[in-house]
Protein backbone atom coordinates (compact mmCIF):
# COMPACT_ATOMS: atom_id res chain seq x y z
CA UNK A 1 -7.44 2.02 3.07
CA UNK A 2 -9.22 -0.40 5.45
CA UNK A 3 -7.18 -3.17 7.33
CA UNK A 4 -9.27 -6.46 8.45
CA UNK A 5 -7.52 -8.77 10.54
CA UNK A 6 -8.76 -12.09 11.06
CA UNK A 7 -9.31 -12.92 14.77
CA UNK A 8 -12.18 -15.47 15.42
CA UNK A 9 -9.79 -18.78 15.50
CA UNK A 10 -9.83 -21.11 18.40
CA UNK A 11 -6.51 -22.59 18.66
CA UNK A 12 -7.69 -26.14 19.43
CA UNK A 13 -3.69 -26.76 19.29
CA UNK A 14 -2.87 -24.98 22.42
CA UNK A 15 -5.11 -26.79 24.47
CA UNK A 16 -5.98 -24.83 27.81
CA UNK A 17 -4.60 -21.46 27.27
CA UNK A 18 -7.15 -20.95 24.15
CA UNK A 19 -9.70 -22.37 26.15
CA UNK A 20 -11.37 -19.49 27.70
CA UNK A 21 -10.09 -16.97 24.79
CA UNK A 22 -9.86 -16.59 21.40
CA UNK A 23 -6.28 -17.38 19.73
CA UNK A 24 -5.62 -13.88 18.97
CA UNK A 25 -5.99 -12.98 22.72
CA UNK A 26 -3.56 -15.33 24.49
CA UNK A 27 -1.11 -13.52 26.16
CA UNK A 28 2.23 -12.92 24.99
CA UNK A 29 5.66 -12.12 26.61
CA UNK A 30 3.10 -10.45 30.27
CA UNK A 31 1.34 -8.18 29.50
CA UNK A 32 0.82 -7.92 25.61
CA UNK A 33 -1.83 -10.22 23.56
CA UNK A 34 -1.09 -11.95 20.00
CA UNK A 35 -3.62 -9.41 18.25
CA UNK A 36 -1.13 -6.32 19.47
CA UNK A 37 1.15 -7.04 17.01
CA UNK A 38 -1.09 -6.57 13.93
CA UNK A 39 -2.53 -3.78 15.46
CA UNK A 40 0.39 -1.91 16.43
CA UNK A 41 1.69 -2.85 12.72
CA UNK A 42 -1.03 -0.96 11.35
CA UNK A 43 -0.67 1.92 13.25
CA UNK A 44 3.34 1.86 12.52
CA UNK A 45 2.08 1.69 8.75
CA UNK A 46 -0.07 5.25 8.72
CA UNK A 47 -3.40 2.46 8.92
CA UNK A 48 -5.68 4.17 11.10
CA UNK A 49 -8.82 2.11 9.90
CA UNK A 50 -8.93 -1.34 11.22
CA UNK A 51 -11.59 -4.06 11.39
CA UNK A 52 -11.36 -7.16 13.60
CA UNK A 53 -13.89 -10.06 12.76
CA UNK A 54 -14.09 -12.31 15.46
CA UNK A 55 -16.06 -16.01 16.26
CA UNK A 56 -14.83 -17.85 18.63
CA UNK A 57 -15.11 -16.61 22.39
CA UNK A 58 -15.50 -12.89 20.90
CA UNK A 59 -15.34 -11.13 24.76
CA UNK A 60 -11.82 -12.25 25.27
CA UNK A 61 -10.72 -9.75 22.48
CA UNK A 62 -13.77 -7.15 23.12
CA UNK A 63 -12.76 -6.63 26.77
CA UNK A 64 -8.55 -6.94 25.80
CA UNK A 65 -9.20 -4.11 22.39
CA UNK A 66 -12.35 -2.04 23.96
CA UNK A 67 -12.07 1.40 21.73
CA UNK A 68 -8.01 0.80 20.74
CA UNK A 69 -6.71 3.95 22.97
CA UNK A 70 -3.50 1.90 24.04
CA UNK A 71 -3.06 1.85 19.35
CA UNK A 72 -4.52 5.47 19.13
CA UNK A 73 -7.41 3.95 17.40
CA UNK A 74 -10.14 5.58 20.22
CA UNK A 75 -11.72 8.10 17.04
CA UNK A 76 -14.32 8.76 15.52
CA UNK A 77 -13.05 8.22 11.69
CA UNK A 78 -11.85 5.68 11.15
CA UNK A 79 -10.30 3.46 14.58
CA UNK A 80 -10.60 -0.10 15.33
CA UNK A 81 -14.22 -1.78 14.97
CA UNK A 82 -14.63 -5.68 16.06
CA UNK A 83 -17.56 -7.08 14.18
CA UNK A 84 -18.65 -11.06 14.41
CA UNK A 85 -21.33 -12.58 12.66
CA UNK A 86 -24.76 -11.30 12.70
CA UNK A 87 -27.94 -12.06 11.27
CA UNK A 88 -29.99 -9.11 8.65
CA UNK A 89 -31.97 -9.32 5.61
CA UNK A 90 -30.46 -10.34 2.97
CA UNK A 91 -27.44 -11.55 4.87
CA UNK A 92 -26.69 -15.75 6.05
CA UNK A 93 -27.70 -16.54 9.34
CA UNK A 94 -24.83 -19.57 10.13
CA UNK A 95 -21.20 -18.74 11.48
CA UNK A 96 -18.46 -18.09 9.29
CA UNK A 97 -17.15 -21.21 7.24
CA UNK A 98 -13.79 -20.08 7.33
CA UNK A 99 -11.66 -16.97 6.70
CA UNK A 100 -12.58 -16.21 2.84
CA UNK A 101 -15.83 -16.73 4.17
CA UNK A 102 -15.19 -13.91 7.20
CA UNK A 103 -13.98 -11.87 4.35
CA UNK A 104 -16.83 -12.28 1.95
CA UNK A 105 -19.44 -11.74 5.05
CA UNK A 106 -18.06 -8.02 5.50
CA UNK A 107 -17.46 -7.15 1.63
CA UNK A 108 -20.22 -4.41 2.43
CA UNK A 109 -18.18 -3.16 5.76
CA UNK A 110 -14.64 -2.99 2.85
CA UNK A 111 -16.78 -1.98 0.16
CA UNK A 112 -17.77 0.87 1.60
CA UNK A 113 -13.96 2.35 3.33
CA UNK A 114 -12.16 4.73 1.87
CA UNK A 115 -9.47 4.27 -0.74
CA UNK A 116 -8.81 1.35 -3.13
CA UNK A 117 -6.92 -1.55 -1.26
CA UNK A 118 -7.84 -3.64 1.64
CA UNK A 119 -5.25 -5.09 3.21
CA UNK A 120 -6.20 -8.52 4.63
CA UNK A 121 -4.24 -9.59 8.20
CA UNK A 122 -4.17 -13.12 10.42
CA UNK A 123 -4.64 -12.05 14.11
CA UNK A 124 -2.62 -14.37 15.42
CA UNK A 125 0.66 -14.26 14.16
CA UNK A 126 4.11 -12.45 15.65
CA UNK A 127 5.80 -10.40 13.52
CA UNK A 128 6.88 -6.48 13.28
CA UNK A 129 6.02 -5.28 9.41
CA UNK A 130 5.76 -1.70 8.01
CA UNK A 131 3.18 -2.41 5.36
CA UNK A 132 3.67 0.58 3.41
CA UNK A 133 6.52 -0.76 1.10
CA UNK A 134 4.41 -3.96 0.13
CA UNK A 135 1.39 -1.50 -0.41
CA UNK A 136 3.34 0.14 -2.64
CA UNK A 137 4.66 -2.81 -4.76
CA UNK A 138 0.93 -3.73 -5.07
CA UNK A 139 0.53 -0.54 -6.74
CA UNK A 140 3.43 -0.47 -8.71
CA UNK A 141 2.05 -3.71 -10.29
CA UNK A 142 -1.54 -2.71 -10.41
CA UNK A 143 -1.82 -6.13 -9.22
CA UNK A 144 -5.30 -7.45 -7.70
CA UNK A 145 -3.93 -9.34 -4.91
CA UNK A 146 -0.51 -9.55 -3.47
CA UNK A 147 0.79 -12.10 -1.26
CA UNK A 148 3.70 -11.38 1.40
CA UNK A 149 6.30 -14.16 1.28
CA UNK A 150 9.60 -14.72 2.99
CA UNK A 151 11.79 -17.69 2.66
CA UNK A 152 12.24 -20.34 5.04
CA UNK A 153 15.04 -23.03 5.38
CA UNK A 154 14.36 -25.72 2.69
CA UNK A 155 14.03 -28.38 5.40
CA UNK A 156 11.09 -26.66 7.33
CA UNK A 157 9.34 -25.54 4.48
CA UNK A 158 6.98 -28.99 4.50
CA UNK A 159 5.23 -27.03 7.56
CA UNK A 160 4.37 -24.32 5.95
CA UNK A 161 2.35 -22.90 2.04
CA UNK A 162 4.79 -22.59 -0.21
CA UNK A 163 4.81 -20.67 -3.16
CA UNK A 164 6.46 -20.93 -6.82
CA UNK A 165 6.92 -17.96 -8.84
CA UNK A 166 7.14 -17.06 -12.22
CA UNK A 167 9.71 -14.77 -14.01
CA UNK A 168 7.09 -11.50 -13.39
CA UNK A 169 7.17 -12.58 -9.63
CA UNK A 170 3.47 -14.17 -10.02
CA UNK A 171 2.21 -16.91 -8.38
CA UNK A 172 2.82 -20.23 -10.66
CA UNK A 173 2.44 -22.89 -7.78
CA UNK A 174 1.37 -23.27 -4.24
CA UNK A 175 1.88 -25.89 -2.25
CA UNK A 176 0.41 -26.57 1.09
CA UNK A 177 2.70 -28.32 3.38
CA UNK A 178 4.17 -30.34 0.61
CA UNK A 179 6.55 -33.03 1.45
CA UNK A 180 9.00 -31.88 -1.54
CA UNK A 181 8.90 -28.02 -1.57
CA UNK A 182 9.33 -27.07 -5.19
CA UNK A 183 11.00 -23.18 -3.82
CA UNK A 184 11.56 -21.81 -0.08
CA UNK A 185 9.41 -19.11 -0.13
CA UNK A 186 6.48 -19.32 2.51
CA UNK A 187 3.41 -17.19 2.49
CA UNK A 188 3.21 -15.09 5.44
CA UNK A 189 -0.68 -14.79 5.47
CA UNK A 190 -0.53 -11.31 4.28
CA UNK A 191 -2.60 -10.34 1.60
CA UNK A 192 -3.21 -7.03 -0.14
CA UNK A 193 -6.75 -6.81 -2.66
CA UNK A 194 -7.43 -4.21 -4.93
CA UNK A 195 -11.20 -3.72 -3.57
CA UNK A 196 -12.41 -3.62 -7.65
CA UNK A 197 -10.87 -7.15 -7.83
CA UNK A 198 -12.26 -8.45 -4.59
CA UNK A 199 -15.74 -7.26 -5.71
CA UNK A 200 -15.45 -9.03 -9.56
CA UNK A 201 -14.27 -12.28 -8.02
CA UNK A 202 -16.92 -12.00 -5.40
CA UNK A 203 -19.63 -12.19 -8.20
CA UNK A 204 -18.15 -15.16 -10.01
CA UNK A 205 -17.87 -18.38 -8.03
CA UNK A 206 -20.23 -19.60 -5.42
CA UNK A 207 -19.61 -20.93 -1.76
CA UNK A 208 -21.87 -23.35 -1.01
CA UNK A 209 -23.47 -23.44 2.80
CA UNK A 210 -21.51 -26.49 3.94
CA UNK A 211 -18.11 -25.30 2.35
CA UNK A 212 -15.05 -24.36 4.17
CA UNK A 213 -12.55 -22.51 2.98
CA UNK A 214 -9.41 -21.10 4.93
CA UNK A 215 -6.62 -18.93 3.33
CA UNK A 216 -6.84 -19.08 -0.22
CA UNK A 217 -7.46 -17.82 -3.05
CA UNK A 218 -10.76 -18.74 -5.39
CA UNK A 219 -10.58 -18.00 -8.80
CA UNK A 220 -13.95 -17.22 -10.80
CA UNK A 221 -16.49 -19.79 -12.44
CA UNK A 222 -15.30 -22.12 -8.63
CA UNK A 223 -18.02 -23.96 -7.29
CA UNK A 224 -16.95 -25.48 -3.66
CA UNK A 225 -18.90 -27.54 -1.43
CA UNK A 226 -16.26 -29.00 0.42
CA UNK A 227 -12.76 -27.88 2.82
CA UNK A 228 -10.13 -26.15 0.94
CA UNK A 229 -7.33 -24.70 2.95
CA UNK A 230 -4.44 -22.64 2.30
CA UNK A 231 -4.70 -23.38 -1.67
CA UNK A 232 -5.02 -21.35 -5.28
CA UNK A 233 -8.33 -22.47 -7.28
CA UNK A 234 -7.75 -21.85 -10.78
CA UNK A 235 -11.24 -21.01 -12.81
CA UNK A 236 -14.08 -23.45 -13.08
CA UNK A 237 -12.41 -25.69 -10.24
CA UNK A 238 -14.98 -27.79 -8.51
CA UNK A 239 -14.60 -28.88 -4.96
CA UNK A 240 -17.32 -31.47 -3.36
């Protein structure tokens, strides 16, 4: 299983202390960094193969991660790699539009891991998480993607994506920041893809080269030219 956490946000919001680093690598509590806590959750999960894409101000996490010895990640199968856009043959030559478009970018990098699942991670969020018991509900459900919710008190769930479910526990609704939450239940920004899935839905919509597209979920036959954040494209959506 390969683990790709998404680190190359800026973090306009907190002003000066993102403005020399990336978001994942402001400092946290001393001595620790935002990004440890998705690292170390790995680890505590048995997930020994972790990729970090980066953008924005890449050194500040190259220089804080180097080879992951302080995560026993320093080895040569597997370990930590941080990757940021790059130009090849065959490949686009602009910055990534977003984080599906991070993900899409590497497909070759998850593609070719071992095992079945990639497990898809936001950099820049605090939490402690032992993965292995939503990994295994994925399975259970030979699901193609699942999505790690918690719920949140009804009257702060307008900051937040909010998702409805259906009697199988599959996503019916989501909402993002919605001024009259339909449930509580908040999506965490945790996602785990069956890598067949990832690869069929790959082939079936198109991103166009001025699209952005930011924490959601595109459905096949999608054609999107313009921003769509933190939303669930049903098939044959169009966004201009």
């Amino acid at each position: 299983m390969i683990a790709v956490i998404l680190a190359g946000g800026e973090g306009e919001r907190l002003s000066i202390l993102s403005a020399l680093r990336a978001k994942p690598a402001v400092p946290f509590a001393g001595k620790y960094r935002i990004i440890d806590f998705s690292l170390s959750n790995c680890v505590n999960s048995d997930i020994d193969n972790v990729v970090v894409l980066t953008q924005y101000n890449p050194r500040s996490l190259n220089d804080h991660i180097g080879l992951g010895r302080p995560w026993d990640l320093d080895r040569n199968r597997g370990g930590v790699r941080l990757l940021q856009p790059y130009i090849a043959r065959g490949r686009p030559t602009e910055w990534y539009r977003g984080t599906a478009d991070a993900v899409l970018q590497n497909m070759h990098t998850i593609q070719e891991a071992d095992g079945d699942l990639a497990l898809i991670l936001a950099g820049d969020h605090i939490y402690k998480m032992d993965y292995q018991p939503f990994i295994a509900a994925h399975r259970r459900r030979r699901a193609d993607v699942t999505i790690a919710v918690m719920p949140v008190p009804i009257g702060e769930a307008h900051r937040f994506g909010i998702l409805a479910l259906g009697e199988n526990q599959e996503v019916v609704d989501w909402q993002e920041k919605p001024q009259h939450p339909k449930s509580d239940l908040a999506s965490m920004g945790i996602y785990v893809f069956s890598k067949r899935a990832m690869l069929r839905y790959q082939s079936e919509h198109r991103i166009g080269p001025t699209a952005s597209v930011h924490r959601s979920m595109v459905s096949h036959g999608c054609a999107i030219n313009g921003t769509v954040e933190r939303s669930v494209l049903s098939p044959g959506v169009k966004v201009e």
